[in-house]
PDB file of N, CA and C in Angstrom:
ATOM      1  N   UNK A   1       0.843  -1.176   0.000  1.00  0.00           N
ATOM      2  CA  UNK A   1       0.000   0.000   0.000  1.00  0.00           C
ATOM      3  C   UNK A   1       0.893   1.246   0.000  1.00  0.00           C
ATOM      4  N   UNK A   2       0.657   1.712  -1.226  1.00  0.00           N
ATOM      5  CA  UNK A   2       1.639   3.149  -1.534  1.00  0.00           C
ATOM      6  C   UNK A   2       0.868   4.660  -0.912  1.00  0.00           C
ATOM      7  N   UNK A   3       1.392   5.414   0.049  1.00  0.00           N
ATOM      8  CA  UNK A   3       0.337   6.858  -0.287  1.00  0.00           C
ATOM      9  C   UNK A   3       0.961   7.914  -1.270  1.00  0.00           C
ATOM     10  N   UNK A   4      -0.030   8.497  -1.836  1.00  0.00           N
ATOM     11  CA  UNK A   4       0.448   9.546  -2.887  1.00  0.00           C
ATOM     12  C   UNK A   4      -0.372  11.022  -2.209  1.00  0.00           C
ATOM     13  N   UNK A   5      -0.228  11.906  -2.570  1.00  0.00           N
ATOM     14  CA  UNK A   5      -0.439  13.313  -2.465  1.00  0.00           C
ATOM     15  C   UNK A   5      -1.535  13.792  -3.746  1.00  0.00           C
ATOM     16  N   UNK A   6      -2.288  14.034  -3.049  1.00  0.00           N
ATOM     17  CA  UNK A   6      -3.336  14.658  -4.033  1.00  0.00           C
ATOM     18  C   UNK A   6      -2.658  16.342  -4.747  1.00  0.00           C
ATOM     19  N   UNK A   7      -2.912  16.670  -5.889  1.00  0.00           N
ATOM     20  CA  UNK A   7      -2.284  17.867  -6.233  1.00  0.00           C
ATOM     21  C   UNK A   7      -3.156  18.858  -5.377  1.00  0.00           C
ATOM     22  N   UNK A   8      -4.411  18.641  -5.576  1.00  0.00           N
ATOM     23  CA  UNK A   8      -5.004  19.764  -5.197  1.00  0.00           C
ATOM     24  C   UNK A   8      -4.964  20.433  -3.566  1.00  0.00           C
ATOM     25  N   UNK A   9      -5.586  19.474  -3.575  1.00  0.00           N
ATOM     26  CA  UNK A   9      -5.606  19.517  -1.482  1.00  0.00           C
ATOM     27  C   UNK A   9      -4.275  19.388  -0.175  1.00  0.00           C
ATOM     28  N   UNK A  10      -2.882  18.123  -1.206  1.00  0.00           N
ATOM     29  CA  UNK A  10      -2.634  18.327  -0.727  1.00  0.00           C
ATOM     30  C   UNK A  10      -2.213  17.139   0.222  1.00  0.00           C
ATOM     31  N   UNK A  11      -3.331  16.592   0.879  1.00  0.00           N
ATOM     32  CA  UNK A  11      -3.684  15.510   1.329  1.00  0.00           C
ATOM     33  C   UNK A  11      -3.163  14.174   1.133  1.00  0.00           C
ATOM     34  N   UNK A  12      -2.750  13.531   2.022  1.00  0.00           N
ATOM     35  CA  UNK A  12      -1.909  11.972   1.838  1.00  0.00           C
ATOM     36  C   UNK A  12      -2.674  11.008   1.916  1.00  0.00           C
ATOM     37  N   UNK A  13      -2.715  10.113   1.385  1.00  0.00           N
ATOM     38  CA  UNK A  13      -3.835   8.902   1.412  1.00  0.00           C
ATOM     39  C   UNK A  13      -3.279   7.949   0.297  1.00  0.00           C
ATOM     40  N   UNK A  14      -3.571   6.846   0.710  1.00  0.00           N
ATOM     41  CA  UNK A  14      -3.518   5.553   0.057  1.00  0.00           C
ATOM     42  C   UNK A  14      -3.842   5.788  -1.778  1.00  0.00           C
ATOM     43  N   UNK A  15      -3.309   5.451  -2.655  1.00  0.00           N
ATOM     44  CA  UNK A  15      -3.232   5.976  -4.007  1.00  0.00           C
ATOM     45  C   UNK A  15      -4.630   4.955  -4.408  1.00  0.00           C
ATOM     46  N   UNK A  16      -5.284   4.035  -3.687  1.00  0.00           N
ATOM     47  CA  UNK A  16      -6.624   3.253  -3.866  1.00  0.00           C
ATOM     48  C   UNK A  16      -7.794   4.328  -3.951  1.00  0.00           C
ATOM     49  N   UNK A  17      -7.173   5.270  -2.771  1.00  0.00           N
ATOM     50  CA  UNK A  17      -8.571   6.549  -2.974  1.00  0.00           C
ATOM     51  C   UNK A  17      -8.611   7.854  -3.715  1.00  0.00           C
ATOM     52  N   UNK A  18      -7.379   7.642  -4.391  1.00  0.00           N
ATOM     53  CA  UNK A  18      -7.243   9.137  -5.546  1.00  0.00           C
ATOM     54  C   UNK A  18      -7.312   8.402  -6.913  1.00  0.00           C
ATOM     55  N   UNK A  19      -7.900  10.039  -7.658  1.00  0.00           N
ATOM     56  CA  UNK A  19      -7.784   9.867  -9.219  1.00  0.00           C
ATOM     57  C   UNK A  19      -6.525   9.233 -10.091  1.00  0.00           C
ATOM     58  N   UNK A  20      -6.236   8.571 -10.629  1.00  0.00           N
ATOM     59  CA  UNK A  20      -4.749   8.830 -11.259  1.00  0.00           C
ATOM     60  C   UNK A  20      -5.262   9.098 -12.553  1.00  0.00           C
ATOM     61  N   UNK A  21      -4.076  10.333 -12.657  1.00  0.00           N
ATOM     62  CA  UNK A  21      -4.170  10.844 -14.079  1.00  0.00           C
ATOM     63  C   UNK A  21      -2.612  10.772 -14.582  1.00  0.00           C
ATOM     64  N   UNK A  22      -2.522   9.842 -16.184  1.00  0.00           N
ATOM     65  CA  UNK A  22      -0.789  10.006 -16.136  1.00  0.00           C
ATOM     66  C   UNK A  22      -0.970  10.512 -17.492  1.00  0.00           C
ATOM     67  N   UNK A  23       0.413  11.399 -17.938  1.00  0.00           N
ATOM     68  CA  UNK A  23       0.557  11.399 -19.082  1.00  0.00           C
ATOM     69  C   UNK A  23       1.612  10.129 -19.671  1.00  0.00           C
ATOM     70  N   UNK A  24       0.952   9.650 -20.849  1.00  0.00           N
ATOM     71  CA  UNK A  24       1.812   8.669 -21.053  1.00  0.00           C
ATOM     72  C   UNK A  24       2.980   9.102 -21.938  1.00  0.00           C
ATOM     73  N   UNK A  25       4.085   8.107 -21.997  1.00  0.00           N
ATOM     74  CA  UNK A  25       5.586   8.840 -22.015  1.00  0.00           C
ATOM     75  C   UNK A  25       5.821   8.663 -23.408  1.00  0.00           C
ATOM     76  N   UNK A  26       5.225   7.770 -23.782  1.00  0.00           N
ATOM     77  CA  UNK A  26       5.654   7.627 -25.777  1.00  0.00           C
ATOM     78  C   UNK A  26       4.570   8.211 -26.404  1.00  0.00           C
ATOM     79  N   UNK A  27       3.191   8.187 -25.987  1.00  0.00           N
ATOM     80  CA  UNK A  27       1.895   9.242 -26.616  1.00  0.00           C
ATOM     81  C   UNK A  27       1.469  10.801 -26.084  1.00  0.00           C
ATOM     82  N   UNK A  28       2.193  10.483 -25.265  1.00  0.00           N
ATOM     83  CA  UNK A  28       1.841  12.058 -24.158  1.00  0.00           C
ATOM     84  C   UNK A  28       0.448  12.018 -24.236  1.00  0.00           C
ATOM     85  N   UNK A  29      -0.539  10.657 -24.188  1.00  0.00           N
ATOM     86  CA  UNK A  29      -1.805  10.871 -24.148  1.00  0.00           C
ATOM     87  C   UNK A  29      -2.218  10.859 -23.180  1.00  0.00           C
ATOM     88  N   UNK A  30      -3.751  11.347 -22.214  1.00  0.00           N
ATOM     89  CA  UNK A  30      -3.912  11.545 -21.073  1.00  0.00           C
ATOM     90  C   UNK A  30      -4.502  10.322 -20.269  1.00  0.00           C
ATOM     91  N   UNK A  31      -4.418   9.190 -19.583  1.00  0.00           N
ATOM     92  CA  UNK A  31      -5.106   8.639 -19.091  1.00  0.00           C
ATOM     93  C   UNK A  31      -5.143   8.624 -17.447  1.00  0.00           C
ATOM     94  N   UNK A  32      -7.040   8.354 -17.612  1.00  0.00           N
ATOM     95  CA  UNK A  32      -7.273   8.307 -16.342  1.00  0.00           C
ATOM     96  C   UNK A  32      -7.766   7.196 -16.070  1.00  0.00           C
ATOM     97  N   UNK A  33      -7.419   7.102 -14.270  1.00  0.00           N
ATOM     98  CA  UNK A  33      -7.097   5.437 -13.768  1.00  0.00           C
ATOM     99  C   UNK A  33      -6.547   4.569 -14.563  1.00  0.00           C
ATOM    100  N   UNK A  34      -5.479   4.653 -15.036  1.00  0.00           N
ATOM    101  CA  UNK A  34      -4.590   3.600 -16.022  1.00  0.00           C
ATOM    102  C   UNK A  34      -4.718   2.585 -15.435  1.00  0.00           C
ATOM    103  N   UNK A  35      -4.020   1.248 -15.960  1.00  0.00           N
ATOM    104  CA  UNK A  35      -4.027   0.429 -14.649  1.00  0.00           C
ATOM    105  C   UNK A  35      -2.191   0.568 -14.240  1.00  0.00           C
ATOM    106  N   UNK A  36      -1.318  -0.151 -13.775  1.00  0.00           N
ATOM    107  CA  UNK A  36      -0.393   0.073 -13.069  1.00  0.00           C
ATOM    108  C   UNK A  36       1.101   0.116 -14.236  1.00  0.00           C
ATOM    109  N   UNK A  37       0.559  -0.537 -15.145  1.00  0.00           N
ATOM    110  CA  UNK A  37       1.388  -0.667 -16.552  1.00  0.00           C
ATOM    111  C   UNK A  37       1.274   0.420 -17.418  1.00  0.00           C
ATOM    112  N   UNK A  38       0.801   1.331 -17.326  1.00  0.00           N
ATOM    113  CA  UNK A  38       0.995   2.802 -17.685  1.00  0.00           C
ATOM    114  C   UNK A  38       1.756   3.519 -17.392  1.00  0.00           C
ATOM    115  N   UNK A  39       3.144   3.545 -17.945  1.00  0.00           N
ATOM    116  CA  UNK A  39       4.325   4.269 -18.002  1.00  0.00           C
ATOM    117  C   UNK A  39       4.539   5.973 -18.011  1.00  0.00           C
ATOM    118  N   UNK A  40       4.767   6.562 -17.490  1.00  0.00           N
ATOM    119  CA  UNK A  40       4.489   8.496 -17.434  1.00  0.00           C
ATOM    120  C   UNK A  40       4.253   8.971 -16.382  1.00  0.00           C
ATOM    121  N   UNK A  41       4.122  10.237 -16.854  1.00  0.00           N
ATOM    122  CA  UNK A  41       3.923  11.023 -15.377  1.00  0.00           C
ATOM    123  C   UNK A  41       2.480  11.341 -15.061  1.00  0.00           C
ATOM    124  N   UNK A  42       2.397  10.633 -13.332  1.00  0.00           N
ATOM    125  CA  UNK A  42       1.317  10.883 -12.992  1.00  0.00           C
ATOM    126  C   UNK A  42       0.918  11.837 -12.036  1.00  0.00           C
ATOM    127  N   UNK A  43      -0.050  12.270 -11.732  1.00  0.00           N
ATOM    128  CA  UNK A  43      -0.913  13.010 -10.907  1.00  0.00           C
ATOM    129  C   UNK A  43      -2.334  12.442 -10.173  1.00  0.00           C
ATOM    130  N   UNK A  44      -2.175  13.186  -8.732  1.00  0.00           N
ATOM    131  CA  UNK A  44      -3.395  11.936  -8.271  1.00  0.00           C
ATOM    132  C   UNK A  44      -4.363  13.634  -7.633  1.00  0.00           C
ATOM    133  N   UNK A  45      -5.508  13.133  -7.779  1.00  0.00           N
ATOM    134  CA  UNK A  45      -6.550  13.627  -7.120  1.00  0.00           C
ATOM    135  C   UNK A  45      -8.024  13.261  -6.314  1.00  0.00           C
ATOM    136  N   UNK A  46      -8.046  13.413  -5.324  1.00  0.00           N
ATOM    137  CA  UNK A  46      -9.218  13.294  -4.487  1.00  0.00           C
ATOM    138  C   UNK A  46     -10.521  12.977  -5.132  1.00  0.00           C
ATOM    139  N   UNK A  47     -11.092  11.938  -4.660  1.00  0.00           N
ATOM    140  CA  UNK A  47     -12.635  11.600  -5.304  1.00  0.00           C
ATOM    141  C   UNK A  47     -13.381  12.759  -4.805  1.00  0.00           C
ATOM    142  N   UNK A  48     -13.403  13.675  -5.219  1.00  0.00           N
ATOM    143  CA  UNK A  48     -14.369  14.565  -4.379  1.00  0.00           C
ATOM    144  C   UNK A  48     -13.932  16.214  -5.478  1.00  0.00           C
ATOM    145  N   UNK A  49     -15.613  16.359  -5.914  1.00  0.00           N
ATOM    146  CA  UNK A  49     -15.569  17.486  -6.683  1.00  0.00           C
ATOM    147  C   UNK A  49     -15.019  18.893  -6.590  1.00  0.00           C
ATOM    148  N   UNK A  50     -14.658  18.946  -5.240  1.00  0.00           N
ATOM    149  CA  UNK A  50     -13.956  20.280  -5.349  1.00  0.00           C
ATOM    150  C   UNK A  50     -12.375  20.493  -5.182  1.00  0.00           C
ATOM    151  N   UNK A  51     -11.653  18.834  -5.485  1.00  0.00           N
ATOM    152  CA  UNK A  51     -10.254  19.024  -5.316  1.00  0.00           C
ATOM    153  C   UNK A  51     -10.354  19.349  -7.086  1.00  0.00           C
ATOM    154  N   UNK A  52     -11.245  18.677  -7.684  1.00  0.00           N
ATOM    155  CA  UNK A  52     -11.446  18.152  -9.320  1.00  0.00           C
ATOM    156  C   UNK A  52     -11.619  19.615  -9.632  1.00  0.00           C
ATOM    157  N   UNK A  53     -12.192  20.195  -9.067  1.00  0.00           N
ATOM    158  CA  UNK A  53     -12.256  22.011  -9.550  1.00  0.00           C
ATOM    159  C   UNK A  53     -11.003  22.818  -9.544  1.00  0.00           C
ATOM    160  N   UNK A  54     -10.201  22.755  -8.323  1.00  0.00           N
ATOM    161  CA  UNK A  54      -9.601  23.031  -7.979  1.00  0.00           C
ATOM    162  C   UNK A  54      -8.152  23.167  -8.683  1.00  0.00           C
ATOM    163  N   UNK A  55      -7.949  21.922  -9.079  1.00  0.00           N
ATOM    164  CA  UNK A  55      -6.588  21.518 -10.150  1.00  0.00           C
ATOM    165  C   UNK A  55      -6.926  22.049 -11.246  1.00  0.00           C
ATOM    166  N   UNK A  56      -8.480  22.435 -11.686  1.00  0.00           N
ATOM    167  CA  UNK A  56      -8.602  23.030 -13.134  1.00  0.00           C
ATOM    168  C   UNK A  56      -8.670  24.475 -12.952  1.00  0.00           C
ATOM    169  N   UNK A  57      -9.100  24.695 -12.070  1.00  0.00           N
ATOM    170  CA  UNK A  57      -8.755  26.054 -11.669  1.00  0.00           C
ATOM    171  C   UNK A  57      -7.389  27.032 -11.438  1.00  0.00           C
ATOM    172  N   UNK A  58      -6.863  26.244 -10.929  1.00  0.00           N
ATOM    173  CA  UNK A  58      -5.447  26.818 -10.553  1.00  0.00           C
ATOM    174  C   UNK A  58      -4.426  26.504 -11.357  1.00  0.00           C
ATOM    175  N   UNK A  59      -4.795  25.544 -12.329  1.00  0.00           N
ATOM    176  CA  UNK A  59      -3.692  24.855 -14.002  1.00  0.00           C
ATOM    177  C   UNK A  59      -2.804  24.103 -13.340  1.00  0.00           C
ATOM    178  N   UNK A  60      -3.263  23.504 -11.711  1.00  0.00           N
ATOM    179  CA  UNK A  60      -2.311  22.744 -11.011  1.00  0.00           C
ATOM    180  C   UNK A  60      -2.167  21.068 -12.125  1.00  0.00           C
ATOM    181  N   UNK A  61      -2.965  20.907 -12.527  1.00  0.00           N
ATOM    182  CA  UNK A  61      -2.773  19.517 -13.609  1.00  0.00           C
ATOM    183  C   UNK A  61      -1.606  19.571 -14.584  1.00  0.00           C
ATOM    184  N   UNK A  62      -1.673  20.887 -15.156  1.00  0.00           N
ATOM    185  CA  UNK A  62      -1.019  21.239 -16.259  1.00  0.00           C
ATOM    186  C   UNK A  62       0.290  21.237 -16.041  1.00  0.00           C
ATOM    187  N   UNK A  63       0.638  21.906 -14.478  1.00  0.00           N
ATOM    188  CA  UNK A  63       1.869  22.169 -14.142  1.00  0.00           C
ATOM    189  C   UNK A  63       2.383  20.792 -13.891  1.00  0.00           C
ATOM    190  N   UNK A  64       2.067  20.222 -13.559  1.00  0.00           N
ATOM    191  CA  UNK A  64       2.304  18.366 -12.800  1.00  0.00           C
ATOM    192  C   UNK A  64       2.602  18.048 -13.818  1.00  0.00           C
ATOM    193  N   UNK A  65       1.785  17.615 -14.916  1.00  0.00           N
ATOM    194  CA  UNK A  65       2.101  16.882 -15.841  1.00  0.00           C
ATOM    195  C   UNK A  65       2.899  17.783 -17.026  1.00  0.00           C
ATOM    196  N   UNK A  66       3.148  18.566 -17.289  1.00  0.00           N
ATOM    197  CA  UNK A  66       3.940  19.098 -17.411  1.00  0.00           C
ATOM    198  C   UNK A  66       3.233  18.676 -19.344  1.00  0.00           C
ATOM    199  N   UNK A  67       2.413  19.397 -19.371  1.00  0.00           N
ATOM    200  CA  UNK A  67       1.550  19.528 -20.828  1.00  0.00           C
ATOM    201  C   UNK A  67       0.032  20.069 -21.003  1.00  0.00           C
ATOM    202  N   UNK A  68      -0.357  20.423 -22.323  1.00  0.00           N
ATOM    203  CA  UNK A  68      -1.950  21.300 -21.726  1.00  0.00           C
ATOM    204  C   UNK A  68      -2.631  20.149 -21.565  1.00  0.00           C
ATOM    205  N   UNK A  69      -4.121  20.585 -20.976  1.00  0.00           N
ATOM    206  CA  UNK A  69      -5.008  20.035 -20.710  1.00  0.00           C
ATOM    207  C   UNK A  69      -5.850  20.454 -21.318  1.00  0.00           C
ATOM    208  N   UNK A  70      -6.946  19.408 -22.112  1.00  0.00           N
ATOM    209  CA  UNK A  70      -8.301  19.969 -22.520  1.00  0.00           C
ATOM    210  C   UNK A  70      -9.404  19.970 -21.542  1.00  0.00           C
ATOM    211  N   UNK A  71     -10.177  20.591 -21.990  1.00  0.00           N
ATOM    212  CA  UNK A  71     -11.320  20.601 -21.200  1.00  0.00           C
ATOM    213  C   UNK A  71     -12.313  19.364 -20.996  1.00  0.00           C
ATOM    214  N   UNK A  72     -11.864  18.416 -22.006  1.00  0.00           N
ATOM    215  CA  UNK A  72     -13.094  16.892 -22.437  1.00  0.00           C
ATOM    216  C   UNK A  72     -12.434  16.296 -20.502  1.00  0.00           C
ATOM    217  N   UNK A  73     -10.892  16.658 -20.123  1.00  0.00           N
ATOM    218  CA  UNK A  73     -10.560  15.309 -19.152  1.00  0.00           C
ATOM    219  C   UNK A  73     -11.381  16.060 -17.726  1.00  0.00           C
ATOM    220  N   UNK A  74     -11.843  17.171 -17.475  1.00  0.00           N
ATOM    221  CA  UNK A  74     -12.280  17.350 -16.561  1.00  0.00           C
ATOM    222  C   UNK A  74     -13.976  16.825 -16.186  1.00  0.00           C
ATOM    223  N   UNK A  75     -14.221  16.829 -17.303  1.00  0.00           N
ATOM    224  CA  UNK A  75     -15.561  15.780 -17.449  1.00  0.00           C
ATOM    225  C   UNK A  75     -15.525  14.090 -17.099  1.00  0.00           C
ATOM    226  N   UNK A  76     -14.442  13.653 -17.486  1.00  0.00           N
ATOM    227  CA  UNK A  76     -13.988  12.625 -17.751  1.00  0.00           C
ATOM    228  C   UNK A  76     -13.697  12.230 -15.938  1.00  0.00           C
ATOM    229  N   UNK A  77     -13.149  13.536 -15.041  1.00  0.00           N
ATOM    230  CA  UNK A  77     -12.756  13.380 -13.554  1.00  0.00           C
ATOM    231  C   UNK A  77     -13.833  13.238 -13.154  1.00  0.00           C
ATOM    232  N   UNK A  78     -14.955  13.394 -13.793  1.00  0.00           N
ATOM    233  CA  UNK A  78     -16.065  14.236 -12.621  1.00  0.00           C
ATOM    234  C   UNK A  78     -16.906  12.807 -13.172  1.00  0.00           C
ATOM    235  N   UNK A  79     -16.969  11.575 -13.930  1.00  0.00           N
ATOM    236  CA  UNK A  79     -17.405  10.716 -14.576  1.00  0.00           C
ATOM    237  C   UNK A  79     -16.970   9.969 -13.855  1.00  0.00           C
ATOM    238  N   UNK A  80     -15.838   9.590 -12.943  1.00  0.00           N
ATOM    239  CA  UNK A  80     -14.874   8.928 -12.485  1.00  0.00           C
ATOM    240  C   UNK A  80     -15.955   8.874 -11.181  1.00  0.00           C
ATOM    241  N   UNK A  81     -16.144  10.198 -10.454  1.00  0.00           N
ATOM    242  CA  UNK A  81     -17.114  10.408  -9.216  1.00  0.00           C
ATOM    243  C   UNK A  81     -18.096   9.802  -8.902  1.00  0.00           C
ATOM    244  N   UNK A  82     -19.068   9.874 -10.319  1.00  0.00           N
ATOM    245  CA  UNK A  82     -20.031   8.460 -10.483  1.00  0.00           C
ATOM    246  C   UNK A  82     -19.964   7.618 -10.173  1.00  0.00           C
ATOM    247  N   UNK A  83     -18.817   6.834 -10.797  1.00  0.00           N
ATOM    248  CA  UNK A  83     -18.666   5.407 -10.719  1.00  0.00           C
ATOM    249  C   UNK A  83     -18.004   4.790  -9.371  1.00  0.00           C
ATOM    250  N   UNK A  84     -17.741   5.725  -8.919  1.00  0.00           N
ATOM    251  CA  UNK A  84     -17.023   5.224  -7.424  1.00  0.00           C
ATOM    252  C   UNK A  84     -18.024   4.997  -6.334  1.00  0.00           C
TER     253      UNK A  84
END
């Protein structure tokens, strides 16, 4: 059991209860919840809609992963919320 740091909040917790978002390293494409064989740089965020605001708000995603962000993956976070 690994803990990771949420970007937004901050917050330490078990990487079972955050988002993972990685950029992958040969597509620089964006995936979220990869499974563990997803190579790149990742970023984790809080199941909870206002860390998900928060990172889009402040371009804290952008800076992490270190590339832009569209607007389709913040839908895509907040889709994630659902299903949990």
């Amino acid at each position: 059991m690994t803990d990771r740091k949420c970007v937004a909040c901050g917050k330490i917790t078990n990487r079972d209860n955050l988002i993972k978002i990685t950029r992958q390293h040969k597509t620089s494409e964006i995936v979220v919840n990869g499974d563990c064989k997803v190579f790149g740089r990742s970023a984790y965020v809080c199941y909870n809609s206002e860390c998900i605001e928060n990172v889009f708000k402040k371009n804290k995603l952008m800076k992490f992963l270190k590339t832009s962000i569209d607007a389709e993956l913040k839908g895509k976070l907040i889709n994630e919320l659902r299903h949990d």
